[in-house]
PDB file of N, CA and C in Angstrom:
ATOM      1  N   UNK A   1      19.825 139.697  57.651  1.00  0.00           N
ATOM      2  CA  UNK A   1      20.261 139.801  56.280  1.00  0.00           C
ATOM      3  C   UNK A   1      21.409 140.816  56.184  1.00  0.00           C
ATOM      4  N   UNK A   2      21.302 142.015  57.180  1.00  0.00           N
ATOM      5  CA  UNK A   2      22.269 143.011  57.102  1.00  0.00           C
ATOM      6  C   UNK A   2      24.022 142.432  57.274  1.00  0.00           C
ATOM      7  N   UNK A   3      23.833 141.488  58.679  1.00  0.00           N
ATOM      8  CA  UNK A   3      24.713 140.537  58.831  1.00  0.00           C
ATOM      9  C   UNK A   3      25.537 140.231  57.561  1.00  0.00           C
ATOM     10  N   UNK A   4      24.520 139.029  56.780  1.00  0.00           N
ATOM     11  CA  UNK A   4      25.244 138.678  55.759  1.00  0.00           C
ATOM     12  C   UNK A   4      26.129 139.437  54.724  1.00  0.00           C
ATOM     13  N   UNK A   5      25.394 140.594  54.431  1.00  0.00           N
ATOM     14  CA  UNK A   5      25.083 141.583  53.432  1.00  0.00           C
ATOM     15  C   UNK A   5      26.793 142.259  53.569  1.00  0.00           C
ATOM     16  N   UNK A   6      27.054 142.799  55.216  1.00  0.00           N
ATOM     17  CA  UNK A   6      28.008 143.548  55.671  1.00  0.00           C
ATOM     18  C   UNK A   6      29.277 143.233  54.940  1.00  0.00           C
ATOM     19  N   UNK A   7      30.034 142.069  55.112  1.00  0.00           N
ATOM     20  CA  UNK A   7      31.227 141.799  54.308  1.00  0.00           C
ATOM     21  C   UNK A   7      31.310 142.300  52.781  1.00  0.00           C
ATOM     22  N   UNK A   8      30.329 141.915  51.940  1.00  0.00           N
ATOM     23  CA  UNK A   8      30.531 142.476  50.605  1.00  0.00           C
ATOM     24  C   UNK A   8      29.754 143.914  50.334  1.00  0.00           C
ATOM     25  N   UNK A   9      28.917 144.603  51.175  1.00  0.00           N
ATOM     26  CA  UNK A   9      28.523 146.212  51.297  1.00  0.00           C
ATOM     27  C   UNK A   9      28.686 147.047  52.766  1.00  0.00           C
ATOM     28  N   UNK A  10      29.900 147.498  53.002  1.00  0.00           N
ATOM     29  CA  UNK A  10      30.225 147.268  54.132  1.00  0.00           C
ATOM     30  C   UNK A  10      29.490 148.812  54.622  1.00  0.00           C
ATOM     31  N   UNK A  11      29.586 150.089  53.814  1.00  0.00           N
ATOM     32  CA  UNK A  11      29.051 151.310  54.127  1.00  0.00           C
ATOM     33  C   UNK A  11      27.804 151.362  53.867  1.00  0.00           C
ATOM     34  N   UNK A  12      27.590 150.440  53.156  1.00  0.00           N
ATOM     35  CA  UNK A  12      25.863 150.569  53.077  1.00  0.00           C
ATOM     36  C   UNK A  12      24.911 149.628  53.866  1.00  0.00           C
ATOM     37  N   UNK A  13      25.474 148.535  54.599  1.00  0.00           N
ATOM     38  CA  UNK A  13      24.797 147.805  55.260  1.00  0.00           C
ATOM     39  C   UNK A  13      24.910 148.429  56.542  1.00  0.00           C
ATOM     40  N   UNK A  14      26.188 149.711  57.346  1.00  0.00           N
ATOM     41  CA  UNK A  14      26.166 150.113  58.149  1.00  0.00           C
ATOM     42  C   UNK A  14      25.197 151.309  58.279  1.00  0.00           C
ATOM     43  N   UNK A  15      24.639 151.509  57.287  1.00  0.00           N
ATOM     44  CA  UNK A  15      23.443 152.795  56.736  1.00  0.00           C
ATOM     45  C   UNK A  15      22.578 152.346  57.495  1.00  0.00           C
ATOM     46  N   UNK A  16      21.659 151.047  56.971  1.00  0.00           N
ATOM     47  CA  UNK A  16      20.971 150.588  56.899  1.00  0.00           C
ATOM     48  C   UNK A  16      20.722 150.348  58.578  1.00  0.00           C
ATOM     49  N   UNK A  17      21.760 149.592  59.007  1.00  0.00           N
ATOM     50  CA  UNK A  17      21.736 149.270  60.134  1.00  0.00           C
ATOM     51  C   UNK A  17      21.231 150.347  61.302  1.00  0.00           C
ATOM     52  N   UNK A  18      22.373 151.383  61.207  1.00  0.00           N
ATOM     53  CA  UNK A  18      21.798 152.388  61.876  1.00  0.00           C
ATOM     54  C   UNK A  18      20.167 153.262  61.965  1.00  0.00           C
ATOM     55  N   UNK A  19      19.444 152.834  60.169  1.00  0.00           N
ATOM     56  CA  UNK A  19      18.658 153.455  60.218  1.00  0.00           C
ATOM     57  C   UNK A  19      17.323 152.307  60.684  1.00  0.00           C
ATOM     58  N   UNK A  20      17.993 151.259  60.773  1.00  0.00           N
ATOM     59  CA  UNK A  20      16.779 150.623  61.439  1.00  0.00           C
ATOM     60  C   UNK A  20      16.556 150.769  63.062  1.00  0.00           C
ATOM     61  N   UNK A  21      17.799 151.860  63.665  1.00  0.00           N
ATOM     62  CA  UNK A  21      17.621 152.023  64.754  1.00  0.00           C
ATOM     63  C   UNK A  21      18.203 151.253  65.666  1.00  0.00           C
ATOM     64  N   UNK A  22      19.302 150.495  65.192  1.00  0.00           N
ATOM     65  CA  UNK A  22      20.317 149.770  65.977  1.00  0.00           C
ATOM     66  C   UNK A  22      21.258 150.746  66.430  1.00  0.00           C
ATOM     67  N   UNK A  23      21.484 150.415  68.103  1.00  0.00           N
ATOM     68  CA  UNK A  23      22.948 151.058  68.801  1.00  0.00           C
ATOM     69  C   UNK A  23      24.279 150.358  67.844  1.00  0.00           C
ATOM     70  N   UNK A  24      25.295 150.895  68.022  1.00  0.00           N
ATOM     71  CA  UNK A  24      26.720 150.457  67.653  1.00  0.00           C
ATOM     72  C   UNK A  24      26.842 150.114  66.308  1.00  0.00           C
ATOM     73  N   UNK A  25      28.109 149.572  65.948  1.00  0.00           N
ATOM     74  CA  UNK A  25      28.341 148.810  64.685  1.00  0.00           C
ATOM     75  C   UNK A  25      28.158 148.026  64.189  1.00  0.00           C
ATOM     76  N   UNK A  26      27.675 147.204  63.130  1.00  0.00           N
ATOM     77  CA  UNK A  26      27.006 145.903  62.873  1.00  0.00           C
ATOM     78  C   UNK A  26      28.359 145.228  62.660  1.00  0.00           C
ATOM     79  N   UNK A  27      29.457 145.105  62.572  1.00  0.00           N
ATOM     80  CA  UNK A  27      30.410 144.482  62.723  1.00  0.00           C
ATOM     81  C   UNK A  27      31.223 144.165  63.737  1.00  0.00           C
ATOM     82  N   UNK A  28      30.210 144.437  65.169  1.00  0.00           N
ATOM     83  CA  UNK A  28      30.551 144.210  66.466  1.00  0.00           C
ATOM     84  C   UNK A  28      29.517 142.948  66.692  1.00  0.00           C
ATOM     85  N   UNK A  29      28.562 142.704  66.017  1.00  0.00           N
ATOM     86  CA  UNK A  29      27.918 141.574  66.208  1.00  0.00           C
ATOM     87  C   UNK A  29      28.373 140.348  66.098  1.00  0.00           C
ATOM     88  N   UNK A  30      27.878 139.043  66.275  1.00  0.00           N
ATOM     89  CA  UNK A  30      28.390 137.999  66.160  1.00  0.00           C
ATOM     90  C   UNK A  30      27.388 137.423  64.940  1.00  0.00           C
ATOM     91  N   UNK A  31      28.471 136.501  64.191  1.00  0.00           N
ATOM     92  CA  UNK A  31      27.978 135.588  62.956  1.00  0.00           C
ATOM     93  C   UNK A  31      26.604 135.056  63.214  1.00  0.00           C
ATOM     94  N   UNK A  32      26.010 135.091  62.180  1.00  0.00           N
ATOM     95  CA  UNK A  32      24.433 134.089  62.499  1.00  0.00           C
ATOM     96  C   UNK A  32      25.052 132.730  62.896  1.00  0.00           C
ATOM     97  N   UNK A  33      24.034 131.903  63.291  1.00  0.00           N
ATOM     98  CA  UNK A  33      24.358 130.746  63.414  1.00  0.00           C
ATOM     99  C   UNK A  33      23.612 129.581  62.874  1.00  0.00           C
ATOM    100  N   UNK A  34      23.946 128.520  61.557  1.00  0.00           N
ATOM    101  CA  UNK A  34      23.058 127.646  61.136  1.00  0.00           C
ATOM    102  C   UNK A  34      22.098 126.834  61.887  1.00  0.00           C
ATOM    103  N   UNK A  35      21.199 126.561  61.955  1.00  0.00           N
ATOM    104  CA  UNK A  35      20.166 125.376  62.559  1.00  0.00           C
ATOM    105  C   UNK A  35      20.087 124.421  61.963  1.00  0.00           C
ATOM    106  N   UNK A  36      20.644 123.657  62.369  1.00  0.00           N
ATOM    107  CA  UNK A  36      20.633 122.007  61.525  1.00  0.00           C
ATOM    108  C   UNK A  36      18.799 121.584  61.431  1.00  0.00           C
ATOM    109  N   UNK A  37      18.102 122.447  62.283  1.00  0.00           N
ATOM    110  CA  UNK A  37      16.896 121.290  62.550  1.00  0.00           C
ATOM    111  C   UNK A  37      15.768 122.085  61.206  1.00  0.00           C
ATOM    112  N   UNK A  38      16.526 123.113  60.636  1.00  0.00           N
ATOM    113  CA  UNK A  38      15.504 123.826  59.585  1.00  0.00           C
ATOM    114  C   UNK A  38      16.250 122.636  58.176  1.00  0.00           C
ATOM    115  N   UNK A  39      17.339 123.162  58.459  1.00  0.00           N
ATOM    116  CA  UNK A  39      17.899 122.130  56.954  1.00  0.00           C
ATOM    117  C   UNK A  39      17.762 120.741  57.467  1.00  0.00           C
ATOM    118  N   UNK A  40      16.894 119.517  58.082  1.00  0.00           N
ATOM    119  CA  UNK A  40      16.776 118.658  58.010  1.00  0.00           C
ATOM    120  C   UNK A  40      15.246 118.476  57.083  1.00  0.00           C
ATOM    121  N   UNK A  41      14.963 117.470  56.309  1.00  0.00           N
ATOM    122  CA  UNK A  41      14.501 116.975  55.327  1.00  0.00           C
ATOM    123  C   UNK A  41      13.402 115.503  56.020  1.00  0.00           C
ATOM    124  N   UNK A  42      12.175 115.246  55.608  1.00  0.00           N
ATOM    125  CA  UNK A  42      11.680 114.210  55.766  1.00  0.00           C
ATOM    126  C   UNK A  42      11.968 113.226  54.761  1.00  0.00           C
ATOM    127  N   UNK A  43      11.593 114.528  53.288  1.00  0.00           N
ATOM    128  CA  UNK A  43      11.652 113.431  52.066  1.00  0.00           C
ATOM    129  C   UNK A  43      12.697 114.185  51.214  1.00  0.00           C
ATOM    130  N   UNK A  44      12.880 112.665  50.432  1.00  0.00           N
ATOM    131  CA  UNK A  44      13.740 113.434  49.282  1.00  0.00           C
ATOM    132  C   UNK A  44      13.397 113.020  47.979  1.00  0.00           C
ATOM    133  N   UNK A  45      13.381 113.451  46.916  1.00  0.00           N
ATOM    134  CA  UNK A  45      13.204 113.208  45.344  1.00  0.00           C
ATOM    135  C   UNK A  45      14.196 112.241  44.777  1.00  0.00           C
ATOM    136  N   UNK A  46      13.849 111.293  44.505  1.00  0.00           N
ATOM    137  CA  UNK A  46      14.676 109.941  43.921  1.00  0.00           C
ATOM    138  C   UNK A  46      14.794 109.447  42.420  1.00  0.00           C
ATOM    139  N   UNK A  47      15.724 109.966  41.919  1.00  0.00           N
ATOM    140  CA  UNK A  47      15.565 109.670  40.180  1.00  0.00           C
ATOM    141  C   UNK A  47      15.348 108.359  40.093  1.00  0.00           C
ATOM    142  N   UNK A  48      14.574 107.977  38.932  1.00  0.00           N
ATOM    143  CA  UNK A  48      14.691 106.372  38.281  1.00  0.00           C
ATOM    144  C   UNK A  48      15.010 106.664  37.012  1.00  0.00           C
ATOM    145  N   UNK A  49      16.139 105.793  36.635  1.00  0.00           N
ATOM    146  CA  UNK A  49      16.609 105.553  35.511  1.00  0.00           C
ATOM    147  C   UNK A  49      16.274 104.001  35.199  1.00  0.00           C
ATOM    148  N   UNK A  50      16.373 104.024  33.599  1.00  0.00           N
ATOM    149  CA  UNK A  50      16.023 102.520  32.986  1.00  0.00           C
ATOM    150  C   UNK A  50      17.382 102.908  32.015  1.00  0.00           C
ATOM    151  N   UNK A  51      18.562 101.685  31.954  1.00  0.00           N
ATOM    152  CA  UNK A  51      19.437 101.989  31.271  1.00  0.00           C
ATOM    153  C   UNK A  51      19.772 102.691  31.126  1.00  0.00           C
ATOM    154  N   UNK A  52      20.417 103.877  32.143  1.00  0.00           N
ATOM    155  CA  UNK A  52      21.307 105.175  32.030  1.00  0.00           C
ATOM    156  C   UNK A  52      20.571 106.472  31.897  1.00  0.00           C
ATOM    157  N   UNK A  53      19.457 106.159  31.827  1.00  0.00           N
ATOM    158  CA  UNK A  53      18.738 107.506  30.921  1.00  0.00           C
ATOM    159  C   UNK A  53      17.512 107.870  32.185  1.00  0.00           C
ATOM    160  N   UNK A  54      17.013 108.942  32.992  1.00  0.00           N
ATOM    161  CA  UNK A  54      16.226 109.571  34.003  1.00  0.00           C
ATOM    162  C   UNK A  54      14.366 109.520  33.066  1.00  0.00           C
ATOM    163  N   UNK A  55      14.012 108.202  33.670  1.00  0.00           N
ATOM    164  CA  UNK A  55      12.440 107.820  33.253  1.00  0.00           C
ATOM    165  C   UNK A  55      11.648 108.644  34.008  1.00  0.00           C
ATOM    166  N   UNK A  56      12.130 108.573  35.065  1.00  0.00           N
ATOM    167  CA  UNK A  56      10.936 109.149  36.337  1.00  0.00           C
ATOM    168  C   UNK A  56      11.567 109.978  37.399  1.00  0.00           C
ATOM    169  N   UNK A  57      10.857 109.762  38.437  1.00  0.00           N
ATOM    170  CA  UNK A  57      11.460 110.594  39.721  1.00  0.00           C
ATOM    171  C   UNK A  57      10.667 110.324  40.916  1.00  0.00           C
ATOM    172  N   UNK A  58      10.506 110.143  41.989  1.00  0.00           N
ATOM    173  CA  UNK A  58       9.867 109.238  43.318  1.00  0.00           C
ATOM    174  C   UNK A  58       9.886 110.302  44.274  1.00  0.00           C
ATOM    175  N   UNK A  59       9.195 110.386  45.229  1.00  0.00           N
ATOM    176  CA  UNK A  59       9.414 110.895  46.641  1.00  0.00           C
ATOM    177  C   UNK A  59       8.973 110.294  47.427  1.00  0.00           C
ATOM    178  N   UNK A  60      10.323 110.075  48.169  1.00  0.00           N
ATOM    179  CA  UNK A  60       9.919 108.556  49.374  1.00  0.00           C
ATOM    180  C   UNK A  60      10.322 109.133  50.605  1.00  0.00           C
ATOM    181  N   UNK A  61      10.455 108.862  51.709  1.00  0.00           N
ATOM    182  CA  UNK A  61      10.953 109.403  52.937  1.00  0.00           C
ATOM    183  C   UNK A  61      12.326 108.555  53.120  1.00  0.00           C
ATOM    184  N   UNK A  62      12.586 109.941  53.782  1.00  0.00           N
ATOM    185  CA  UNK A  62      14.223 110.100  54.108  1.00  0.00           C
ATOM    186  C   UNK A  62      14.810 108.352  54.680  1.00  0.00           C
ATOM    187  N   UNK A  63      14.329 107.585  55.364  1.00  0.00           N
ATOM    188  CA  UNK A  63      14.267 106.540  56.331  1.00  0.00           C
ATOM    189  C   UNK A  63      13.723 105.429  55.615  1.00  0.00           C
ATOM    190  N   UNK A  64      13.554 105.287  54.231  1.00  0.00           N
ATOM    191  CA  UNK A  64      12.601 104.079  53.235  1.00  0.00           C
ATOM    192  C   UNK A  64      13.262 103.262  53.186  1.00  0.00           C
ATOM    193  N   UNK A  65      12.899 102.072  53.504  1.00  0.00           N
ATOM    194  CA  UNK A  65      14.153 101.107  53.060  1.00  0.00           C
ATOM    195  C   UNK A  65      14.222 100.799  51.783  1.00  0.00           C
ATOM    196  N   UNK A  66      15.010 100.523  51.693  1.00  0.00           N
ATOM    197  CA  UNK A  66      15.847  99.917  50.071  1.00  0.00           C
ATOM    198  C   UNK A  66      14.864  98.614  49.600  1.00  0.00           C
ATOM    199  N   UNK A  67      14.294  97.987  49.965  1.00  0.00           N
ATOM    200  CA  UNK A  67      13.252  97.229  49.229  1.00  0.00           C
ATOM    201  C   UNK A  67      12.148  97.738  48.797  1.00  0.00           C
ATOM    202  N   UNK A  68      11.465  98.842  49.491  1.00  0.00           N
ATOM    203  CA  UNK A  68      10.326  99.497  49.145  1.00  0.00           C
ATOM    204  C   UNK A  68      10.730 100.500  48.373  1.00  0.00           C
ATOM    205  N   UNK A  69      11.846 101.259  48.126  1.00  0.00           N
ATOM    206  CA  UNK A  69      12.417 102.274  47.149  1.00  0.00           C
ATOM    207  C   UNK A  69      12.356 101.685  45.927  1.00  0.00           C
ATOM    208  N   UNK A  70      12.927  99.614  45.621  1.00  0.00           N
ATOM    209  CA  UNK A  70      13.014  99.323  44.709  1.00  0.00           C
ATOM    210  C   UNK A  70      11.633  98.840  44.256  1.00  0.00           C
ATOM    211  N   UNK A  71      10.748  98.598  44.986  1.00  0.00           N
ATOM    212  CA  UNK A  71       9.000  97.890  44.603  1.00  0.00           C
ATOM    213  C   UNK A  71       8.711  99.175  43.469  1.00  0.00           C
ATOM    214  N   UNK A  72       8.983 100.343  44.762  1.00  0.00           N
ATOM    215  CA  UNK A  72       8.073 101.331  43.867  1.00  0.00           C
ATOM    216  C   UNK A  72       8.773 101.705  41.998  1.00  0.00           C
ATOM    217  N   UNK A  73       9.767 101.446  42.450  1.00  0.00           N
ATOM    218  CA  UNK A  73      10.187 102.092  40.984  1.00  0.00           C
ATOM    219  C   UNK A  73      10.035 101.141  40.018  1.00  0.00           C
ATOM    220  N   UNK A  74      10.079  99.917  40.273  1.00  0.00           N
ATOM    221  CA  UNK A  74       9.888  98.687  39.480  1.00  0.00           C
ATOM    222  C   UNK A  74       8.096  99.026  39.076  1.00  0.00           C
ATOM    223  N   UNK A  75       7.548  99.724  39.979  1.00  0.00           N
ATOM    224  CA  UNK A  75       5.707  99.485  39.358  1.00  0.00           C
ATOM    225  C   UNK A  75       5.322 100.903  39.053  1.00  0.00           C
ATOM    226  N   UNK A  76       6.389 102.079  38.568  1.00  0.00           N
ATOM    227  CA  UNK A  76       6.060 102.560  38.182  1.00  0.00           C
ATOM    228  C   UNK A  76       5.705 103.376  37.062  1.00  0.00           C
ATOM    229  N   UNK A  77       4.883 103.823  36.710  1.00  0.00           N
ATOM    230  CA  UNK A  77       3.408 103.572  35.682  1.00  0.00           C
ATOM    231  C   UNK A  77       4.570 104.693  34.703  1.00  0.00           C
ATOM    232  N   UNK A  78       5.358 105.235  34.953  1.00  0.00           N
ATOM    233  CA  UNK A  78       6.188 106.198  33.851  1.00  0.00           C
ATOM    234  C   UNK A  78       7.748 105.367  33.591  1.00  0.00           C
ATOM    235  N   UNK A  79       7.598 103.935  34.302  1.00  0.00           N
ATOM    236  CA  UNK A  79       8.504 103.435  34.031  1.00  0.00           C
ATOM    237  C   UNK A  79       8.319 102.079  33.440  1.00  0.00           C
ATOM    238  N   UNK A  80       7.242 100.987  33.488  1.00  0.00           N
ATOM    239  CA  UNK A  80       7.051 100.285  33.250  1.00  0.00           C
ATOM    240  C   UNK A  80       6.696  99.876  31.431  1.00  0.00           C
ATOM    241  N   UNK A  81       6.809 101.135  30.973  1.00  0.00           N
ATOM    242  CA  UNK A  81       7.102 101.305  29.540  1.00  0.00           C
ATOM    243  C   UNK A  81       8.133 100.455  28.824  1.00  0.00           C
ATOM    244  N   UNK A  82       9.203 101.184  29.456  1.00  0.00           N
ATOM    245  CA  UNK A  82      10.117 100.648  29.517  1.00  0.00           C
ATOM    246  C   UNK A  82      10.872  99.035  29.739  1.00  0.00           C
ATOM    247  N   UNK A  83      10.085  98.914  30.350  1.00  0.00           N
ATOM    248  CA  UNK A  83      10.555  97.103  30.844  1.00  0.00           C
ATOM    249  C   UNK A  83       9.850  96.147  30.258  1.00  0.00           C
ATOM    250  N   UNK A  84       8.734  96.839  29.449  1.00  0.00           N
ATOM    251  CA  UNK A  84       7.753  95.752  28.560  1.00  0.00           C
ATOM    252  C   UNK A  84       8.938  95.060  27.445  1.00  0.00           C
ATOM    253  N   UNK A  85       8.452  93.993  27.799  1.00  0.00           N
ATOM    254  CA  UNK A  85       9.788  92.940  26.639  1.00  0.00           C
ATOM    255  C   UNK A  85      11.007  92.882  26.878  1.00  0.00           C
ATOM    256  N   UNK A  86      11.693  93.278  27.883  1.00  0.00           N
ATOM    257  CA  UNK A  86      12.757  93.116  28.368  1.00  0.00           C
ATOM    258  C   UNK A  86      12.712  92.462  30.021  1.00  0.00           C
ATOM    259  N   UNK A  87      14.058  91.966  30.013  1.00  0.00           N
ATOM    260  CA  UNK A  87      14.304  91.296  31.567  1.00  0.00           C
ATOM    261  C   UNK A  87      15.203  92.131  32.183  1.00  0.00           C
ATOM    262  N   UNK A  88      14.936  92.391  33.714  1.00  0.00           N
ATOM    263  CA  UNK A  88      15.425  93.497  34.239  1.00  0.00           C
ATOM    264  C   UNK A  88      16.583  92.516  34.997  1.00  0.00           C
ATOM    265  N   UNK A  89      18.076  92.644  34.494  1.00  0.00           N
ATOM    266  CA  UNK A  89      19.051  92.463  34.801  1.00  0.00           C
ATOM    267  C   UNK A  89      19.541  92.631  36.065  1.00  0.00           C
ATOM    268  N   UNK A  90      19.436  93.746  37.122  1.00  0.00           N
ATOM    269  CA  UNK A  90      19.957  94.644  38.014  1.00  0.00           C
ATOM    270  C   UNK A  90      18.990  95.720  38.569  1.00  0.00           C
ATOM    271  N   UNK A  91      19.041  95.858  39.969  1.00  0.00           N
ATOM    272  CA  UNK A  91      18.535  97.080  40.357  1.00  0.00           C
ATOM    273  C   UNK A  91      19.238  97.639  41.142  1.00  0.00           C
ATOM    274  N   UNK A  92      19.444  98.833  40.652  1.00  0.00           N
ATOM    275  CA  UNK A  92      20.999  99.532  41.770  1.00  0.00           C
ATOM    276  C   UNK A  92      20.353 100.268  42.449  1.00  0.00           C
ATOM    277  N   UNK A  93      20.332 100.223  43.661  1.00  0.00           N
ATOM    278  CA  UNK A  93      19.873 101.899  44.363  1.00  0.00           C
ATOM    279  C   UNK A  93      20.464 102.188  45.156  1.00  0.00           C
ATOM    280  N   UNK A  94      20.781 103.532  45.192  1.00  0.00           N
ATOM    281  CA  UNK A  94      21.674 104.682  45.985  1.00  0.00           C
ATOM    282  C   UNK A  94      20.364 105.204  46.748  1.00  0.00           C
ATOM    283  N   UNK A  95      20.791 105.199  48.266  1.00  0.00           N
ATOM    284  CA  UNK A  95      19.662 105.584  49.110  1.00  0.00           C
ATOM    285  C   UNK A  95      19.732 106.617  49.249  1.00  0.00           C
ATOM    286  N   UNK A  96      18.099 107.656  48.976  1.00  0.00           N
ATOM    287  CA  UNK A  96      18.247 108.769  49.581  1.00  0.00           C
ATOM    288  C   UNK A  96      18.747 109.907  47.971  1.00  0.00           C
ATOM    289  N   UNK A  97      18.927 109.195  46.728  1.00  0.00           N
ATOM    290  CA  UNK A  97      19.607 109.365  45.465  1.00  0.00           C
ATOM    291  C   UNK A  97      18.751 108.986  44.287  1.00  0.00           C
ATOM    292  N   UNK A  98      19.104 107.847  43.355  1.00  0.00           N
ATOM    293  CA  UNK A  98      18.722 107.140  42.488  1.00  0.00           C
ATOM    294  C   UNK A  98      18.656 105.964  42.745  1.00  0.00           C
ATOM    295  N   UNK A  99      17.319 105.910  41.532  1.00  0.00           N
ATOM    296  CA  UNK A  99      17.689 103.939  41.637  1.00  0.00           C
ATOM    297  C   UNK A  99      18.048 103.532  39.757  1.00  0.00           C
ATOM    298  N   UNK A 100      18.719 103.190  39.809  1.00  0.00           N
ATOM    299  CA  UNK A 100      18.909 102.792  38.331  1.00  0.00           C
ATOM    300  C   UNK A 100      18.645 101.250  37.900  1.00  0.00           C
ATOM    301  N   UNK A 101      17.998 101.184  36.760  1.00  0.00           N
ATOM    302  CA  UNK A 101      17.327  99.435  36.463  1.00  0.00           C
ATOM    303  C   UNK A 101      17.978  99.208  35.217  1.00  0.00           C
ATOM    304  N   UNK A 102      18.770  98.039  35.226  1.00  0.00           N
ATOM    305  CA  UNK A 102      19.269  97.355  34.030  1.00  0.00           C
ATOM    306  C   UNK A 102      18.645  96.874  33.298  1.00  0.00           C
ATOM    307  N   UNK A 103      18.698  96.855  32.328  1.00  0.00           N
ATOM    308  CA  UNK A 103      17.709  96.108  31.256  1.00  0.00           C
ATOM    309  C   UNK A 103      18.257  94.870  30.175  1.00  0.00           C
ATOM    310  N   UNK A 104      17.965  93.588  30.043  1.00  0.00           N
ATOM    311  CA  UNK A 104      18.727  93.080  28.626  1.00  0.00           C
ATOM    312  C   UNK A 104      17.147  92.313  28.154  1.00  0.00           C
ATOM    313  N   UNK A 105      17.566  92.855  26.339  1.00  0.00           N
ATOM    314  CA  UNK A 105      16.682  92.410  25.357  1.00  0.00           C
ATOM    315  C   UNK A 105      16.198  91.206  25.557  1.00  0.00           C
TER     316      UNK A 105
END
């Protein structure tokens, strides 16, 4: 954290540093380095919209295919409100995003 910290508190993160008992300068160190394998994701949260407007929200896995993304949102119980008496025109889905459902009277 001191790392990070150093660029925008530069005398006080070198305080710190020293008093945790580190040799040298903390600006002799090298940059952290990201791990792709912490920021990878199984699932992700999937809006459903009915005509433009956010009905619901899904969590499906990262890898779902696009037919089972659209089953579920079509049967679901905070969305099916919605589709009573109407014919569902369109089902758009953005994978991994939204699925949005058209509606005409």
């Amino acid at each position: 954290m001191l790392l990070l910290l150093g660029p925008v508190c530069p005398h006080m993160t070198e305080e710190l540093w020293s008093a945790l008992g580190h040799e040298g300068s903390l600006f002799h160190r090298t940059w952290p380095t990201a791990d792709p394998e912490a920021m990878a994701r199984d699932e992700v949260q999937i809006v459903v919209q009915v005509d433009g407007r956010v009905r619901s929200r899904l969590t499906a896995a990262v890898a779902a295919p696009e037919a089972d993304i659209r089953e579920r949102a079509l049967a679901d119980g905070r969305v099916r409100p919605w589709l009573d008496g109407r014919q569902v025109a369109k089902v758009v889905v953005v994978p991994g995003r939204l699925v949005n459902i058209v509606t005409r009277a």
